[in-house]
Protein backbone atom coordinates (compact mmCIF):
# COMPACT_ATOMS: atom_id res chain seq x y z
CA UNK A 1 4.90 4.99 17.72
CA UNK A 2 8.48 6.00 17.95
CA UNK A 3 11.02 4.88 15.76
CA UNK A 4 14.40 4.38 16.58
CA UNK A 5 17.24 3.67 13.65
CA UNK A 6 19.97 1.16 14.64
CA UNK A 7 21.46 1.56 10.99
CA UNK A 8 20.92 2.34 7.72
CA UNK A 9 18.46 -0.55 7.15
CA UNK A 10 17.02 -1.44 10.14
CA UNK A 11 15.10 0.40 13.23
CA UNK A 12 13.41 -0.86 16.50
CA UNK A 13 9.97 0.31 18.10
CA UNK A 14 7.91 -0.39 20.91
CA UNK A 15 4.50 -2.41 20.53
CA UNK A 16 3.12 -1.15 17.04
CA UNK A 17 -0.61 -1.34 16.01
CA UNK A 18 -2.26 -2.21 12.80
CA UNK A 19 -2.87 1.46 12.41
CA UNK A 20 0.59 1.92 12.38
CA UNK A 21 1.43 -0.28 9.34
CA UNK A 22 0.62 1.87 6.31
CA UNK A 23 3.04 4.61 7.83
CA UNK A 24 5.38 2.47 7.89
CA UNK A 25 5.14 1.08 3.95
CA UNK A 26 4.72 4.98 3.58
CA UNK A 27 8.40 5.34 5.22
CA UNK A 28 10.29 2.69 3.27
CA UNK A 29 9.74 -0.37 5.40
CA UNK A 30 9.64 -3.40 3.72
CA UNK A 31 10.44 -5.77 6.54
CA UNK A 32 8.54 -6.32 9.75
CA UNK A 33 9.84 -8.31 13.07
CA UNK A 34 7.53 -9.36 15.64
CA UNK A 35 9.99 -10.22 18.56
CA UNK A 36 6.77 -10.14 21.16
CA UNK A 37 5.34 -12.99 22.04
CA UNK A 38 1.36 -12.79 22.31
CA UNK A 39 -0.65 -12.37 25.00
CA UNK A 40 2.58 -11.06 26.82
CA UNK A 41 -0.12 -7.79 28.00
CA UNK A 42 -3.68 -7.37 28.15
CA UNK A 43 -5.22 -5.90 24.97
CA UNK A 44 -2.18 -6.30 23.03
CA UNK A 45 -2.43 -6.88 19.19
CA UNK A 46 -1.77 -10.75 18.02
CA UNK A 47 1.47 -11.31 15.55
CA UNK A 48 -1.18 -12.67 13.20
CA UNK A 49 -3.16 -9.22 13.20
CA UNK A 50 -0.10 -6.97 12.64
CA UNK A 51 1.11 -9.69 9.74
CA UNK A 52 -2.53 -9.12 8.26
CA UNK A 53 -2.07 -5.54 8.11
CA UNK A 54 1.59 -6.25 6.80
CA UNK A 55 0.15 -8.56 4.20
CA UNK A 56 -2.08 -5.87 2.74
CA UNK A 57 0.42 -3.04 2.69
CA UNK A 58 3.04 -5.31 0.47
CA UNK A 59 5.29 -5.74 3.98
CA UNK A 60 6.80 -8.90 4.45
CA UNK A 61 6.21 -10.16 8.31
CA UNK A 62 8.62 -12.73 10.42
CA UNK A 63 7.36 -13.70 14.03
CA UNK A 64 10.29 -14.40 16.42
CA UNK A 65 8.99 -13.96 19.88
CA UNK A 66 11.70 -13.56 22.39
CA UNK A 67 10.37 -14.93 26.01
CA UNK A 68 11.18 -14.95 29.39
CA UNK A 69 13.27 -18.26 28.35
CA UNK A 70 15.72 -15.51 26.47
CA UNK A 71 17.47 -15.84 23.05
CA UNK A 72 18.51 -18.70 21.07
CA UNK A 73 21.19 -19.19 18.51
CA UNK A 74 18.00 -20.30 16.37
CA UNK A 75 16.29 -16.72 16.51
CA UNK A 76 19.44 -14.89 16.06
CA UNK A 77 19.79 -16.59 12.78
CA UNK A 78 16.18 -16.14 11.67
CA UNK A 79 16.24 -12.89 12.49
CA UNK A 80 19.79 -12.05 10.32
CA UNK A 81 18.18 -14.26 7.86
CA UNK A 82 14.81 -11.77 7.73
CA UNK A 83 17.17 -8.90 7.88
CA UNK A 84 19.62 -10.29 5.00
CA UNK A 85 16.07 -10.92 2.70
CA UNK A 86 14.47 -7.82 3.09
CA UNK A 87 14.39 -5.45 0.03
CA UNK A 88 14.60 -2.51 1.83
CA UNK A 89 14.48 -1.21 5.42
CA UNK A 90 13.43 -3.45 8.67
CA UNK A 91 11.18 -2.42 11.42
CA UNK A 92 11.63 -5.11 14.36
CA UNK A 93 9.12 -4.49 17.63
CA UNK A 94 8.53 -5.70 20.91
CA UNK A 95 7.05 -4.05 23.98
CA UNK A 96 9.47 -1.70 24.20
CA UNK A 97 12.10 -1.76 21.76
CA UNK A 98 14.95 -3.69 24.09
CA UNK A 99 14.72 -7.20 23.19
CA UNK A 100 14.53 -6.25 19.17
CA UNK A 101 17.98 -3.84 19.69
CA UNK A 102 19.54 -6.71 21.34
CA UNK A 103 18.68 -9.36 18.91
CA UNK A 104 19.90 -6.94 15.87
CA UNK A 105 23.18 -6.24 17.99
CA UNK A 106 23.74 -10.43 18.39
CA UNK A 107 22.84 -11.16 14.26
CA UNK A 108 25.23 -8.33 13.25
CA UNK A 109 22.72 -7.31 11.02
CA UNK A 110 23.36 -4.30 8.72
C-alpha cells in the first residue's frame, strides 16, 4: 500500500486491505474514507470488512462510494464533513487513489 499525502491531514491510497489497517492507526490515521464502491473488482475487500478492521483499531470509517454515475454535491459534503470531524489525519481509498484526490480537491478539505 502506497500512501500519498495531499496535505497535512489527509492522504489518498489505492485499494487497502484489512491487513493494512493497524499500520495505518500505527501512522497517525484516525480517519478512514471508503470512496470504492463494492464489488467494483473481483476479490476485492467489502467497505463493511475494512470498517471492521477500522472499528477494532479505534479508526473511525465513512463509506462514500463514488460510481460510474460520478460525484454529487451530497458526497462532497460528507466527505468535508468526515474530514472536518476527524481527530487527526485521514486516509481516503479507492482503486487507485484518483477518485479520493479529486473528491478532497472539490471539499477543500485541509
Amino acid at each position: 500500500m502506497t500512501v500519498y499525502r495531499l496535505s497535512e491531514s489527509c492522504a489518498v491510497a489505492s485499494q487497502i486491505e484489512a491487513a493494512d489497517v493497524a499500520a495505518l492507526a500505527a501512522d497517525g490515521f484516525t480517519t478512514v474514507i471508503c470512496n470504492r464502491p463494492d464489488g467494483e473488482d473481483f476479490g476485492q475487500p467489502t467497505a463493511d470488512a475494512i470498517a471492521t478492521e477500522c472499528a477494532a483499531n479505534g479508526i473511525q470509517f465513512y463509506f462514500i462510494p463514488i460510481d460510474r454515475s460520478g460525484l454529487t454535491m451530497d458526497m462532497v459534503e460528507r466527505f468535508r464533513d468526515a474530514v472536518a470531524a476527524s481527530t487527526g489525519h485521514v486516509l481516503a481509498y479507492c482503486r487507485s487513489g484518483q477518485r479520493s484526490s479529486v473528491i478532497w480537491q472539490a471539499s477543500g478539505s485541509p
